[in-house]
Protein backbone atom coordinates (compact mmCIF):
# COMPACT_ATOMS: atom_id res chain seq x y z
CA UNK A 1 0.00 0.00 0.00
CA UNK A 2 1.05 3.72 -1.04
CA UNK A 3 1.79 5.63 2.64
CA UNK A 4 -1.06 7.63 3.57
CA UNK A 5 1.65 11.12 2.62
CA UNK A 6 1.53 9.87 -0.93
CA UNK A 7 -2.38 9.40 -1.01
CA UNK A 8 -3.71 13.26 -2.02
CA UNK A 9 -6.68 12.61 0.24
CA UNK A 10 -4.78 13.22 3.38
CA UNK A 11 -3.04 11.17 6.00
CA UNK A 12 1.17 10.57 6.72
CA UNK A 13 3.70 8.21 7.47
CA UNK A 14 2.49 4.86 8.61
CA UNK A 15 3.75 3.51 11.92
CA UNK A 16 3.51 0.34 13.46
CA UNK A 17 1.01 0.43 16.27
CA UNK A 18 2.98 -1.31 19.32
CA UNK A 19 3.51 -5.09 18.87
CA UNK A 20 0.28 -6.05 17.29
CA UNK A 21 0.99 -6.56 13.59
CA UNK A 22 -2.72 -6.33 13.06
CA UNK A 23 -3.32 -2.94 12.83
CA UNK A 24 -1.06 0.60 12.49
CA UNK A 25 -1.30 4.15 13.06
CA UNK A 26 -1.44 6.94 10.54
CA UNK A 27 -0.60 10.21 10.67
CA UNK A 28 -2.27 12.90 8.69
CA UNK A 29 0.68 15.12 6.82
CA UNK A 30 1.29 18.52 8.29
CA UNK A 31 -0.76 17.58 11.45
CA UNK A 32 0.58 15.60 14.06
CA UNK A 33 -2.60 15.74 16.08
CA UNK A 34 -5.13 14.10 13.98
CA UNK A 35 -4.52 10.38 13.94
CA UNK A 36 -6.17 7.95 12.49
CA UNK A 37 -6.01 3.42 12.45
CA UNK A 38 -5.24 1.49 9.60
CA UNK A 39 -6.74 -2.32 10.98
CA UNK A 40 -7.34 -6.06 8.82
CA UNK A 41 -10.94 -4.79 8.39
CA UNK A 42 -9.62 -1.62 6.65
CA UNK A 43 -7.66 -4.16 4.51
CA UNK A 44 -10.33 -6.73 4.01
CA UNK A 45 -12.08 -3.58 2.40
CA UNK A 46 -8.78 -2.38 0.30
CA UNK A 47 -8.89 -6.34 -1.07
CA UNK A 48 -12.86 -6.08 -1.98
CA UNK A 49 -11.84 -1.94 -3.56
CA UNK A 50 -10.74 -3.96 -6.94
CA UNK A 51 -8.34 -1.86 -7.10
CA UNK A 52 -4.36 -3.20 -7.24
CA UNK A 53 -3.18 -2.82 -3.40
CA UNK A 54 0.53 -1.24 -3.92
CA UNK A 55 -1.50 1.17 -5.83
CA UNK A 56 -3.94 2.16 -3.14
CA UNK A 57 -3.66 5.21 -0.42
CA UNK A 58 -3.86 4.11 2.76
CA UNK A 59 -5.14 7.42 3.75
CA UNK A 60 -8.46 6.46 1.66
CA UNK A 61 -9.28 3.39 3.96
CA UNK A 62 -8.20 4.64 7.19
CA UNK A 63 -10.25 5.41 10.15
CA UNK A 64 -10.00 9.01 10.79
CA UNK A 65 -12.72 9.66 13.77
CA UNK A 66 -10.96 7.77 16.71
CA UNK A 67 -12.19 7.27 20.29
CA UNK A 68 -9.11 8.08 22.49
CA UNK A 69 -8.04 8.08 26.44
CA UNK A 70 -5.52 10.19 27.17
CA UNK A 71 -2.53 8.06 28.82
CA UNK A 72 -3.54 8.73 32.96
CA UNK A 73 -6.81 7.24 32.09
CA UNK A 74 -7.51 4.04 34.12
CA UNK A 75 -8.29 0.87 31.93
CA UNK A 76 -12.23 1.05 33.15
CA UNK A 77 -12.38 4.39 31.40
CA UNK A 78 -10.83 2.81 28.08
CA UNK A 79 -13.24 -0.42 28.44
CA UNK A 80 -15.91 1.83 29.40
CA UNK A 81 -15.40 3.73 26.07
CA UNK A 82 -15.79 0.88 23.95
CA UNK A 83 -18.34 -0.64 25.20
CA UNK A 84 -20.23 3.04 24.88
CA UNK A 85 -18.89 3.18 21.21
CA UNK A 86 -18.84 -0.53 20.05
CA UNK A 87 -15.23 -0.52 19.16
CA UNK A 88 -12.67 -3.27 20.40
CA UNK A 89 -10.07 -0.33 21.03
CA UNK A 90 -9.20 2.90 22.04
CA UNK A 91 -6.13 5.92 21.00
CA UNK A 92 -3.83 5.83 23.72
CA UNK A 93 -3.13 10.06 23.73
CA UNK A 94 -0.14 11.54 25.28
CA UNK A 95 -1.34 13.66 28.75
CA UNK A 96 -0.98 16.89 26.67
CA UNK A 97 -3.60 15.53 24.03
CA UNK A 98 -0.97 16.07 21.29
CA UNK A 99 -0.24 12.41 19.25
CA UNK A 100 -0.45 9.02 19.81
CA UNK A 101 1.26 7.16 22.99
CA UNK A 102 -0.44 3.62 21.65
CA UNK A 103 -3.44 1.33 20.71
CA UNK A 104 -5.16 -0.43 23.56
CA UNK A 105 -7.48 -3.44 22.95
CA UNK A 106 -10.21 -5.23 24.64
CA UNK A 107 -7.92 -8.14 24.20
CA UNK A 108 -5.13 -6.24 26.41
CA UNK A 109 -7.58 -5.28 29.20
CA UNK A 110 -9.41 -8.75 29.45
CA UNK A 111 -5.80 -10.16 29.66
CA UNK A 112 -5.09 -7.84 32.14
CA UNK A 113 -7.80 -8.24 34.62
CA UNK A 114 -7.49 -12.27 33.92
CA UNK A 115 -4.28 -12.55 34.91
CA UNK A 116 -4.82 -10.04 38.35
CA UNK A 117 -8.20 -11.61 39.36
CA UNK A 118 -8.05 -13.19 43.11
């Protein structure tokens, strides 16, 4: 896939999103605050687009509307978030609200509280 810098309709460097390989982050260029989440549905839908992949701005497919925590939050705010928004993760923002500190998953928080239950 073309980086989202080289797509016209917006949208930067990608970068890897923390050790999941199932999803990344990308930047829109000239804005370091707005973020968006390139994930395997946003490729399923790049496959089913027709169109040939290397070919294809990521910036097109990406989601740009995020729901984010900023990074003092408590993982019952993130979880509570989801659940609100029916999403299976959440923007980890720095404290100042300016960029990206991660990606946090229902996957990481269920982990989490399975592996510190009594």
């Amino acid at each position: 896939m073309v980086p989202a810098s080289d797509a016209g309709a917006g949208g930067g460097p990608v970068v890897p999103a923390g050790a999941h390989a199932q999803r990344c982050c990308v930047q829109a260029s000239g804005d370091a605050a707005r973020l968006g989440i390139f994930t395997t549905s946003d490729l399923q839908r790049a496959v089913l687009d027709g169109r040939p992949l290397d070919t294809l701005p990521v910036g097109e497919l990406a989601s740009w509307s995020l729901i984010a925590v900023h990074r003092p939050s408590r993982w019952v705010r993130a979880l509570t978030l989801m659940l609100r928004h029916g999403v299976h993760r959440v923007v980890v923002q720095q404290a100042d609200g300016r960029g990206g500190a991660g990606v946090l998953e229902a996957l990481d928080v269920f982990g989490f509280l399975s592996n510190h239950s009594c």
